[in-house]
PDB file of N, CA and C in Angstrom:
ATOM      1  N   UNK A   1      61.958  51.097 -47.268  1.00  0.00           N
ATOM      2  CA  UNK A   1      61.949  51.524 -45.879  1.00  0.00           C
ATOM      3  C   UNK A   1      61.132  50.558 -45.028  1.00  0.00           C
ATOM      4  N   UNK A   2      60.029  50.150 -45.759  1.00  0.00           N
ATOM      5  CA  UNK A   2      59.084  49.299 -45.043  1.00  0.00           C
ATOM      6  C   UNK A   2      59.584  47.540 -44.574  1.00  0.00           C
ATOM      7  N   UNK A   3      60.625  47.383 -45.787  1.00  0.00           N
ATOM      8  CA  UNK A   3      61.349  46.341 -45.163  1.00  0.00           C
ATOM      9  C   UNK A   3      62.308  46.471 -44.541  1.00  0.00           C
ATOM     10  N   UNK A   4      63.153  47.381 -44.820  1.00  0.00           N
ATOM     11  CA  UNK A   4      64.110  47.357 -43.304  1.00  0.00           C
ATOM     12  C   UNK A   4      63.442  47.820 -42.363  1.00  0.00           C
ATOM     13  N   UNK A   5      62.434  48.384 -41.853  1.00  0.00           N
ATOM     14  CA  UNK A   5      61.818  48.298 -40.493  1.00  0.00           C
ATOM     15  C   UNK A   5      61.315  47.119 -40.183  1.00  0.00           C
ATOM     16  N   UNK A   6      60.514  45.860 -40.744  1.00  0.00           N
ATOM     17  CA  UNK A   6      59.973  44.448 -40.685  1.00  0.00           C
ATOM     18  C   UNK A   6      61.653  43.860 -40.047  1.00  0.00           C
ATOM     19  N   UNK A   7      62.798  44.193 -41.220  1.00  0.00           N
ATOM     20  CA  UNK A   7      63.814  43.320 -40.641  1.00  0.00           C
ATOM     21  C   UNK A   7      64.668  43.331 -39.663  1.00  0.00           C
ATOM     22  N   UNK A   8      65.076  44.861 -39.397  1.00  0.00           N
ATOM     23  CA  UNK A   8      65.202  45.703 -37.886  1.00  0.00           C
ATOM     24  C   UNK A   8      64.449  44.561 -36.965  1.00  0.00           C
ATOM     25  N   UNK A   9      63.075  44.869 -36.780  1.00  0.00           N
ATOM     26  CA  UNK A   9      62.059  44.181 -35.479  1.00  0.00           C
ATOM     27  C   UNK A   9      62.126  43.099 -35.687  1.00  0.00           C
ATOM     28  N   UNK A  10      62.433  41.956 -36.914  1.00  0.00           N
ATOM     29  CA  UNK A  10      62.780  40.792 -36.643  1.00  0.00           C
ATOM     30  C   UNK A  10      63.730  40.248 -35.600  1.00  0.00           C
ATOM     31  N   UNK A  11      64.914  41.502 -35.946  1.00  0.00           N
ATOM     32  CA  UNK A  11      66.111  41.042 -35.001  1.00  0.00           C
ATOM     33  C   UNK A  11      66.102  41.203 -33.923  1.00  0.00           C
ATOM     34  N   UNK A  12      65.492  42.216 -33.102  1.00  0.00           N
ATOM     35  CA  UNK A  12      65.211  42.907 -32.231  1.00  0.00           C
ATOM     36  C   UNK A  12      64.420  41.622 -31.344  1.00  0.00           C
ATOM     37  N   UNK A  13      63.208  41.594 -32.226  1.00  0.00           N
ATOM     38  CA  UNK A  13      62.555  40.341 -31.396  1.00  0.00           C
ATOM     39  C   UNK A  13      62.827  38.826 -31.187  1.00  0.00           C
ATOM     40  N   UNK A  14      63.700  38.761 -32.524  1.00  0.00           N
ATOM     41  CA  UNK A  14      64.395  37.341 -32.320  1.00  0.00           C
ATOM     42  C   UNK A  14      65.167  36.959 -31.186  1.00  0.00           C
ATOM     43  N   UNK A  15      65.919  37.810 -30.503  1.00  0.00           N
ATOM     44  CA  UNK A  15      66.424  37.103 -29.565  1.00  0.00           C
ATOM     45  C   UNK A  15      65.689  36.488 -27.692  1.00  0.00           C
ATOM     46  N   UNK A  16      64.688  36.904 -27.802  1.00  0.00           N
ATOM     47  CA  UNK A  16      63.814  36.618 -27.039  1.00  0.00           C
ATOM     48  C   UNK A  16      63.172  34.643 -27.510  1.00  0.00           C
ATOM     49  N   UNK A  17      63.274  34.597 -28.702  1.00  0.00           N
ATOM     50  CA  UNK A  17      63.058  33.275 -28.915  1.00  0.00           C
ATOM     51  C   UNK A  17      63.914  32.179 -28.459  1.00  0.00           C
ATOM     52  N   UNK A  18      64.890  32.253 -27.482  1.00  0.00           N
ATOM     53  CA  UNK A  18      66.247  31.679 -27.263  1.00  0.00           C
ATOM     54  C   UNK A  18      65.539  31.335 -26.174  1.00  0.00           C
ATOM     55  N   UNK A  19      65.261  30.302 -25.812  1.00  0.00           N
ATOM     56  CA  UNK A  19      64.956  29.267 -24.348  1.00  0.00           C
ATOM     57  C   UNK A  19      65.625  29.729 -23.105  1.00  0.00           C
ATOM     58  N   UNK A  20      67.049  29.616 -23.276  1.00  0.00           N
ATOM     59  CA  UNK A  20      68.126  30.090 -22.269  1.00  0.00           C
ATOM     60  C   UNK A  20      68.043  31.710 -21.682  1.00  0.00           C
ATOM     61  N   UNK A  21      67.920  32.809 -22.489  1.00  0.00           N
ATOM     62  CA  UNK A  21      67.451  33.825 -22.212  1.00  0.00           C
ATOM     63  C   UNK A  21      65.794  33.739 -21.818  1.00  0.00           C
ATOM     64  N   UNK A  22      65.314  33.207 -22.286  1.00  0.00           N
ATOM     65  CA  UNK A  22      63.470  33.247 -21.477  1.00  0.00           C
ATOM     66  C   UNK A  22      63.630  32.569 -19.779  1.00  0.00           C
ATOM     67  N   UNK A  23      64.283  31.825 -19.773  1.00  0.00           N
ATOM     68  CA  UNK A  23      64.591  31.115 -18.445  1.00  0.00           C
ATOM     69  C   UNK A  23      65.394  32.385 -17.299  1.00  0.00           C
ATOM     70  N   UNK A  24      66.767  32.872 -18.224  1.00  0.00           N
ATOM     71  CA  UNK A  24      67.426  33.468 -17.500  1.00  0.00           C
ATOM     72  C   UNK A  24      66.386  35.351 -17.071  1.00  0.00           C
ATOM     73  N   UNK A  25      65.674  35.155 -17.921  1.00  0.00           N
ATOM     74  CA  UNK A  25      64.469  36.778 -17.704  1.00  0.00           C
ATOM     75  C   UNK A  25      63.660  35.877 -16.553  1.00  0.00           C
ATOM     76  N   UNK A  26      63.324  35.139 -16.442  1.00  0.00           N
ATOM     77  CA  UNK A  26      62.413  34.658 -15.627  1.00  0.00           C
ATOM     78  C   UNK A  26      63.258  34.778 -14.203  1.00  0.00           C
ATOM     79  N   UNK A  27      64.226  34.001 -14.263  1.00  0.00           N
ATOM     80  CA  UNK A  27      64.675  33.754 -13.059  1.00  0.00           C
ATOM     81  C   UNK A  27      65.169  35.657 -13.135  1.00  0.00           C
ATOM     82  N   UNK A  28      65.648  36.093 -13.271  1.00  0.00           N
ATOM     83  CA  UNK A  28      65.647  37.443 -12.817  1.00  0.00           C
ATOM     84  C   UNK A  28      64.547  38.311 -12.208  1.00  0.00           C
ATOM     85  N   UNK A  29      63.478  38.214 -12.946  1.00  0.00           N
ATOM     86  CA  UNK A  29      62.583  39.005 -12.392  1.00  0.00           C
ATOM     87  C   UNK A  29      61.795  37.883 -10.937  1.00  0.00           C
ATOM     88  N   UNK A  30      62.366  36.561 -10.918  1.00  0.00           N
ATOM     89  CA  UNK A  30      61.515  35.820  -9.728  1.00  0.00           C
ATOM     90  C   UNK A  30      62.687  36.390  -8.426  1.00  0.00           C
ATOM     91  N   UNK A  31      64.040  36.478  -9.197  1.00  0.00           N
ATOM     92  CA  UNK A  31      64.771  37.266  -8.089  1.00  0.00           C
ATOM     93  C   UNK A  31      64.774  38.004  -7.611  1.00  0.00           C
ATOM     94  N   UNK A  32      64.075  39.119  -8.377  1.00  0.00           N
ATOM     95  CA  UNK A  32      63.888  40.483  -8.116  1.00  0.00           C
ATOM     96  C   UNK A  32      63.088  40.945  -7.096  1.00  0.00           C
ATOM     97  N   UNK A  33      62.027  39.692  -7.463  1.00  0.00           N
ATOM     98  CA  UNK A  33      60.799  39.893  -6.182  1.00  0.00           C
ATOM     99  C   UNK A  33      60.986  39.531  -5.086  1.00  0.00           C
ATOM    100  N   UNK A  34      61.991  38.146  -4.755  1.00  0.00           N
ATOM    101  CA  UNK A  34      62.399  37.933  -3.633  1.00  0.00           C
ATOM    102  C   UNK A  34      62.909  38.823  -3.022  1.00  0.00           C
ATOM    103  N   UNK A  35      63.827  39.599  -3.751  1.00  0.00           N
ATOM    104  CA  UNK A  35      64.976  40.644  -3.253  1.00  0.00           C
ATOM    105  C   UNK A  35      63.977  41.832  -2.544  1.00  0.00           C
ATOM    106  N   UNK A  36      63.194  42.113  -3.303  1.00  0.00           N
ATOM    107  CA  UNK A  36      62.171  43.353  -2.966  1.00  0.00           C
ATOM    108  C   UNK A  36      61.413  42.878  -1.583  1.00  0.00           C
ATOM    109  N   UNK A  37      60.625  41.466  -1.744  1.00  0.00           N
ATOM    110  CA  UNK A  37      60.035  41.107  -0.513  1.00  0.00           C
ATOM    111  C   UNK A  37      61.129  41.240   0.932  1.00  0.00           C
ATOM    112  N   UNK A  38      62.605  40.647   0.394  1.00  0.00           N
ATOM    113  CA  UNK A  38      62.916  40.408   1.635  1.00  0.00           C
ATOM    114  C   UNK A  38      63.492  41.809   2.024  1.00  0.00           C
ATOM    115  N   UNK A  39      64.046  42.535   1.938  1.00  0.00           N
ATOM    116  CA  UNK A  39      64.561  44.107   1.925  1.00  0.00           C
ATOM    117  C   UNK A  39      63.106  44.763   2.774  1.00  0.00           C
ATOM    118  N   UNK A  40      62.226  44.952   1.706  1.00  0.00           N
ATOM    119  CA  UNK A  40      60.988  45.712   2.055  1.00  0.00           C
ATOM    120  C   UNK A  40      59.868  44.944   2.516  1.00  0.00           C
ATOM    121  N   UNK A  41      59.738  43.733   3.344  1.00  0.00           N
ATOM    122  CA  UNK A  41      58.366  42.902   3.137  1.00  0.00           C
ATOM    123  C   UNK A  41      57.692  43.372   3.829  1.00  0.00           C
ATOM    124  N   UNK A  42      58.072  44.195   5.184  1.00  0.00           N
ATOM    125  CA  UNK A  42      57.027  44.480   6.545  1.00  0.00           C
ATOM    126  C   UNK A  42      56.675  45.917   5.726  1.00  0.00           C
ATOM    127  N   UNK A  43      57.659  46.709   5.421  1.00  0.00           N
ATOM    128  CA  UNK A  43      56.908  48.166   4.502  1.00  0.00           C
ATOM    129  C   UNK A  43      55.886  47.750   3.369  1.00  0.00           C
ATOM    130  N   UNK A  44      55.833  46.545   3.056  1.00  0.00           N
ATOM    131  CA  UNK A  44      54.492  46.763   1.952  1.00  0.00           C
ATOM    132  C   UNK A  44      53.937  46.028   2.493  1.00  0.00           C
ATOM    133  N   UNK A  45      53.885  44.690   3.529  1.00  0.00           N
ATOM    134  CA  UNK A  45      52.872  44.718   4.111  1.00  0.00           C
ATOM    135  C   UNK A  45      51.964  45.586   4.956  1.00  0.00           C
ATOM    136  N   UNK A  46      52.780  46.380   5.389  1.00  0.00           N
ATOM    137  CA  UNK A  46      52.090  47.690   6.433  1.00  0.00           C
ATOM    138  C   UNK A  46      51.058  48.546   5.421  1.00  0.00           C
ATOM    139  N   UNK A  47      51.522  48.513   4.396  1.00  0.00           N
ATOM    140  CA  UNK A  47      51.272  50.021   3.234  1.00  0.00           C
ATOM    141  C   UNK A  47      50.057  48.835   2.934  1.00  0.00           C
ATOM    142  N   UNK A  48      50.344  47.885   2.210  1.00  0.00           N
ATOM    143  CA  UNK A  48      48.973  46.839   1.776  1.00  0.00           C
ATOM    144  C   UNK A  48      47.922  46.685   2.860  1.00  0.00           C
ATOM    145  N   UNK A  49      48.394  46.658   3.860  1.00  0.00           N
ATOM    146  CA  UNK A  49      47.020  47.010   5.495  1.00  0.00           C
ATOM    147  C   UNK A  49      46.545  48.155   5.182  1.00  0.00           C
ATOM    148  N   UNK A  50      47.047  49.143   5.016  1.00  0.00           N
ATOM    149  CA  UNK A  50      46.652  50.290   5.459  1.00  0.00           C
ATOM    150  C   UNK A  50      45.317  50.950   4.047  1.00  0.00           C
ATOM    151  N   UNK A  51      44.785  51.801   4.549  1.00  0.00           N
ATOM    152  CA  UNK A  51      43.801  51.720   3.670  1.00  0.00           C
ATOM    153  C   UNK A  51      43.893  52.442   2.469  1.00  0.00           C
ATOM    154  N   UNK A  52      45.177  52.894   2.106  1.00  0.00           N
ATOM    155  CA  UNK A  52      45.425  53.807   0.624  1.00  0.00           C
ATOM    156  C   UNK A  52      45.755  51.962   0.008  1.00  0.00           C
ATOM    157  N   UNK A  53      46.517  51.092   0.651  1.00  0.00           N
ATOM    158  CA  UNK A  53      46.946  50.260   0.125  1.00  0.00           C
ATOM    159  C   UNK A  53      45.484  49.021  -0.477  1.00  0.00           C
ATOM    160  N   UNK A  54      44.748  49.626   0.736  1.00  0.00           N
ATOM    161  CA  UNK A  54      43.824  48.388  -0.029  1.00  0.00           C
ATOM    162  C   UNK A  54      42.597  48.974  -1.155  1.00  0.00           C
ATOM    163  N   UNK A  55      42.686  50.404  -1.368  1.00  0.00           N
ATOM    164  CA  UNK A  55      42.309  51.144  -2.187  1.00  0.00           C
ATOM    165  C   UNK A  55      42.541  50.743  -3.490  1.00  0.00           C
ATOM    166  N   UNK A  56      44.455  50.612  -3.371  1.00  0.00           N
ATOM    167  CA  UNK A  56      45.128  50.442  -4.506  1.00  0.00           C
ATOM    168  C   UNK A  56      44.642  48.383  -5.307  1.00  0.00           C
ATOM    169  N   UNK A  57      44.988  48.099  -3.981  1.00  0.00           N
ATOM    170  CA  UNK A  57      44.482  46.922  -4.443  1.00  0.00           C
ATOM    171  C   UNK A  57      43.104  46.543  -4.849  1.00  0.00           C
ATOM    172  N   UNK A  58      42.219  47.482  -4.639  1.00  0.00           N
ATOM    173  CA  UNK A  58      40.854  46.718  -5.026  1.00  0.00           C
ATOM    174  C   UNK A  58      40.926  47.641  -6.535  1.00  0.00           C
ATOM    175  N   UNK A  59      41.684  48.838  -7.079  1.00  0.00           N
ATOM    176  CA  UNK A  59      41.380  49.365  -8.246  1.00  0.00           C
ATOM    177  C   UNK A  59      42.481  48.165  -9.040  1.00  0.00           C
ATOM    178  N   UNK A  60      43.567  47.846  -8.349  1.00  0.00           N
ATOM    179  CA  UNK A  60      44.173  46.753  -9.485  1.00  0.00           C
ATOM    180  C   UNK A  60      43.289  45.694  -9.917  1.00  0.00           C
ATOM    181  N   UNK A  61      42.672  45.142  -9.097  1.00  0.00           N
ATOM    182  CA  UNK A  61      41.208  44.188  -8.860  1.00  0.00           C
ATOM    183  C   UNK A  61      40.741  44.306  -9.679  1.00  0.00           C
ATOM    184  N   UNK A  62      40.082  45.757  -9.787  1.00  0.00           N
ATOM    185  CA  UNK A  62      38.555  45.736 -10.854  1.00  0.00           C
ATOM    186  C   UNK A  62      39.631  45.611 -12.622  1.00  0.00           C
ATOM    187  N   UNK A  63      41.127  46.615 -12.602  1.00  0.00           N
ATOM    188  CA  UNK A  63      41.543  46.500 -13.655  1.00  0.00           C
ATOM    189  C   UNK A  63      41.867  45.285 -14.204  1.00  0.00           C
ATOM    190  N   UNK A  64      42.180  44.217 -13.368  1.00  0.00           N
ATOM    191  CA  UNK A  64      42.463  42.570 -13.901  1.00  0.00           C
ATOM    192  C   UNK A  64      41.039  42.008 -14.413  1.00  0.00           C
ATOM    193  N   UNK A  65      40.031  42.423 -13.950  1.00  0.00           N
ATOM    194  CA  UNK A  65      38.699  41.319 -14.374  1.00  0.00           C
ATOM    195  C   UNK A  65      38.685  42.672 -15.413  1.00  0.00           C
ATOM    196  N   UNK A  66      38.361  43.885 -15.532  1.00  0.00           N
ATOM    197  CA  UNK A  66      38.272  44.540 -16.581  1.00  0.00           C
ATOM    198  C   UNK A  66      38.764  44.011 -17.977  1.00  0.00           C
ATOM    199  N   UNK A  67      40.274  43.744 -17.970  1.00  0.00           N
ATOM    200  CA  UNK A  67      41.108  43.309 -18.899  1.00  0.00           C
ATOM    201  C   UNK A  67      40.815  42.178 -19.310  1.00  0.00           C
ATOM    202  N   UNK A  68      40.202  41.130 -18.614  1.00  0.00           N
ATOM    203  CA  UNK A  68      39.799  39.875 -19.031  1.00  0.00           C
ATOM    204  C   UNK A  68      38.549  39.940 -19.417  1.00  0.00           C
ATOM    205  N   UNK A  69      37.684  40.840 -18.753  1.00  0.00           N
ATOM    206  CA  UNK A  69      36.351  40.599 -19.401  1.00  0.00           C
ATOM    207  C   UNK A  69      36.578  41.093 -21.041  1.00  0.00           C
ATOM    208  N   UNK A  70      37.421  42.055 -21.453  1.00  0.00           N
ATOM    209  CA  UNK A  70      37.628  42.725 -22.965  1.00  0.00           C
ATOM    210  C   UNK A  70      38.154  42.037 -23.464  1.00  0.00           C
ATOM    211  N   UNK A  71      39.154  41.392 -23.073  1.00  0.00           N
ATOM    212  CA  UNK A  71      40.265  40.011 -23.790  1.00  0.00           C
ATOM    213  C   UNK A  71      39.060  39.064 -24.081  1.00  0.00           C
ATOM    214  N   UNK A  72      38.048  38.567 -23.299  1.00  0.00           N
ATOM    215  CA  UNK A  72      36.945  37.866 -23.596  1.00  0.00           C
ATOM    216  C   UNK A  72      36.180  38.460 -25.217  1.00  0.00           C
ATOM    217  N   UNK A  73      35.661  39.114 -24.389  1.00  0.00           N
ATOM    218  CA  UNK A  73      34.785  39.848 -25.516  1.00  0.00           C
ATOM    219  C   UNK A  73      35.234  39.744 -26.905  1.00  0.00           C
ATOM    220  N   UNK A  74      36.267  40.691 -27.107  1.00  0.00           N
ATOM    221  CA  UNK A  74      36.936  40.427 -28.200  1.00  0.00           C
ATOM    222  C   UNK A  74      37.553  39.306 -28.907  1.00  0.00           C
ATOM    223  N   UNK A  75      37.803  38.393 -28.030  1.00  0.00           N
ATOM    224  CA  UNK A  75      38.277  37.019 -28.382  1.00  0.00           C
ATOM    225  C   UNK A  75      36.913  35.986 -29.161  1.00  0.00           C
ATOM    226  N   UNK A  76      35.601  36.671 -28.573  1.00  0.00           N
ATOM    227  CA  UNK A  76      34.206  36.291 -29.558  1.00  0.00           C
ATOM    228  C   UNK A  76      34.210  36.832 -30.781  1.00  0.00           C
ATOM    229  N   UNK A  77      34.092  38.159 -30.689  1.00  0.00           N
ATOM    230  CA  UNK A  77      34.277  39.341 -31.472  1.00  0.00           C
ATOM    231  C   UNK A  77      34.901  38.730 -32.783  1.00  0.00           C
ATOM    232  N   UNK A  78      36.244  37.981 -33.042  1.00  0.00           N
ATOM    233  CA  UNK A  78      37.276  37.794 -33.695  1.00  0.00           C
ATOM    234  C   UNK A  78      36.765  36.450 -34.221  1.00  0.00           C
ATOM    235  N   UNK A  79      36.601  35.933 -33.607  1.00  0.00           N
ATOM    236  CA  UNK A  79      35.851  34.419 -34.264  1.00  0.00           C
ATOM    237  C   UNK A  79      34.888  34.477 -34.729  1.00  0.00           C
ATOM    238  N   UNK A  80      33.416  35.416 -33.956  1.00  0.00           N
ATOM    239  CA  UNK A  80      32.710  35.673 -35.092  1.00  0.00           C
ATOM    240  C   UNK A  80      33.085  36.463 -36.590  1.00  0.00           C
ATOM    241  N   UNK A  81      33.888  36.781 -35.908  1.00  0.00           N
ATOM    242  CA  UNK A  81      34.437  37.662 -37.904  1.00  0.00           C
ATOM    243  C   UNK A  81      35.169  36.912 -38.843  1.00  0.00           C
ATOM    244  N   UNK A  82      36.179  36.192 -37.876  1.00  0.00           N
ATOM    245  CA  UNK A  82      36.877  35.051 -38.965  1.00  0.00           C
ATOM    246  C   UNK A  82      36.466  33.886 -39.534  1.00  0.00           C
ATOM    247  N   UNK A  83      35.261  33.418 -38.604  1.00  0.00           N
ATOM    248  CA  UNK A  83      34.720  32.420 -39.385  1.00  0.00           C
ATOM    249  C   UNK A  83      33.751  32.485 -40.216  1.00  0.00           C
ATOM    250  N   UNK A  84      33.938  31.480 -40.948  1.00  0.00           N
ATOM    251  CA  UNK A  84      33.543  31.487 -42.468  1.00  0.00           C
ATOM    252  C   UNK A  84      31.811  30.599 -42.222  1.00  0.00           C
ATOM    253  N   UNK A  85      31.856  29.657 -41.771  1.00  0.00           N
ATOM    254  CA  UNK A  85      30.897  29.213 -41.407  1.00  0.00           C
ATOM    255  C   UNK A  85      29.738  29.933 -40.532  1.00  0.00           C
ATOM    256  N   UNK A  86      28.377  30.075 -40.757  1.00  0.00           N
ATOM    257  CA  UNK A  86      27.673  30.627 -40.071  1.00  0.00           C
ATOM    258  C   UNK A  86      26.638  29.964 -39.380  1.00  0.00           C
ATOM    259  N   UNK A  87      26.399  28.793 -39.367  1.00  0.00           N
ATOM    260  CA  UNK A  87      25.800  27.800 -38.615  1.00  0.00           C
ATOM    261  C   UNK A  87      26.612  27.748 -37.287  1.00  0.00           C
ATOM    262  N   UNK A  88      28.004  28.617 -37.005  1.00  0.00           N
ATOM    263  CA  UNK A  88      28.417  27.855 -36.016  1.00  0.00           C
ATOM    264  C   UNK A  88      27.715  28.587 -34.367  1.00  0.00           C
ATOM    265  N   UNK A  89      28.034  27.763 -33.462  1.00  0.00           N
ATOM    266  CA  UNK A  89      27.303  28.260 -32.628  1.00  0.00           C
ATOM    267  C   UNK A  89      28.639  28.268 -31.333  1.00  0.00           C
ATOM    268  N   UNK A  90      28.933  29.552 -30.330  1.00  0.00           N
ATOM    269  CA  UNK A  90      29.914  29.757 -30.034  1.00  0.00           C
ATOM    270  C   UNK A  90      30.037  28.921 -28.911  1.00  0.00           C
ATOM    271  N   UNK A  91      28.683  28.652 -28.111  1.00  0.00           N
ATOM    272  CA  UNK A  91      28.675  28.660 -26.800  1.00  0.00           C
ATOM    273  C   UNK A  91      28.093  27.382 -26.992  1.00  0.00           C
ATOM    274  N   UNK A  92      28.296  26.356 -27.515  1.00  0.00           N
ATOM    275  CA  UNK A  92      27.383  24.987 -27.903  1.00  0.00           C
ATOM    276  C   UNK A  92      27.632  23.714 -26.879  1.00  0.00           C
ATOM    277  N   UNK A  93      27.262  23.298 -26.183  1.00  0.00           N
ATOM    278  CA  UNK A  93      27.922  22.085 -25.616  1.00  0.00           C
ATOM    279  C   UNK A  93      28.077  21.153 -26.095  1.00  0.00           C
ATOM    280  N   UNK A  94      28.742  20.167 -25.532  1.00  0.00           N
ATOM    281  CA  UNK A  94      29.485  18.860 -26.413  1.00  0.00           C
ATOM    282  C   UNK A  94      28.338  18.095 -27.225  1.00  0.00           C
ATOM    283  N   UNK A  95      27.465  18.077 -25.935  1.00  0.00           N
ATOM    284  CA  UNK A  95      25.832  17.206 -26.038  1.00  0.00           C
ATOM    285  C   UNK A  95      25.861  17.852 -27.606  1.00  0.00           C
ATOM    286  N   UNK A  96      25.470  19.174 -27.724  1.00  0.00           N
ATOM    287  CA  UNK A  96      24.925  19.577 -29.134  1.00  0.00           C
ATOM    288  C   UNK A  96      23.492  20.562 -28.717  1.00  0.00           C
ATOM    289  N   UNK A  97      23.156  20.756 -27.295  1.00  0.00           N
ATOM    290  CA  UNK A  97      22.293  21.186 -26.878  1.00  0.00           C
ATOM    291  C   UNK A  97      22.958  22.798 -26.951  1.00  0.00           C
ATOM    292  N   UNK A  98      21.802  23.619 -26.680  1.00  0.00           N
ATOM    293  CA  UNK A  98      21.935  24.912 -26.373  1.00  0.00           C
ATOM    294  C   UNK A  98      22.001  25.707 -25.405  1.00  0.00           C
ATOM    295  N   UNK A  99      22.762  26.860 -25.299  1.00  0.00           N
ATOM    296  CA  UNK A  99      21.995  27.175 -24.060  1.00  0.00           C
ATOM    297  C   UNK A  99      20.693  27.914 -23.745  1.00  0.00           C
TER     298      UNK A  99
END
């Protein structure tokens, strides 16, 4: 069971590896936004003025540096665990100095 589920999601995800489809998802969703801006641009600019809109935007705000500060973190997190070496030092500059 455990391998036909591995080989299922192989296939599933394999076709995303195709250049021509990554291009053609791209250009769709860059269309999409055009389409949305030009249809709706003065309604979400109005709504983005207005102050529920800039509400919304400063909680997307804190959630983007949120997500990066943890993607950070953990991205230490993972190197200190995988490496084998313990002399190493994460934050070292080229010099060889510390901080």
């Amino acid at each position: 069971m455990k391998e036909l589920f591995k080989l299922i999601s192989n296939k599933l995800q394999g076709w995303y590896y195709y250049q021509e489809l990554k291009e053609l998802s791209s250009l769709a969703f860059i269309g999409g936004v055009i389409w949305l801006f030009y249809n709706y641009g003065k309604d979400i600019l109005n709504f983005l003025s207005s102050n529920t809109g800039l509400i919304y935007l400063s909680f997307l705000l804190v959630a983007i540096v949120l997500g990066i500060a943890i993607k950070m973190y953990y991205r230490v997190i993972v190197i200190k665990y995988y490496e084998k070496d313990t002399d190493i030092r994460l934050f070292e500059k080229n010099s060889g100095s510390t901080l």
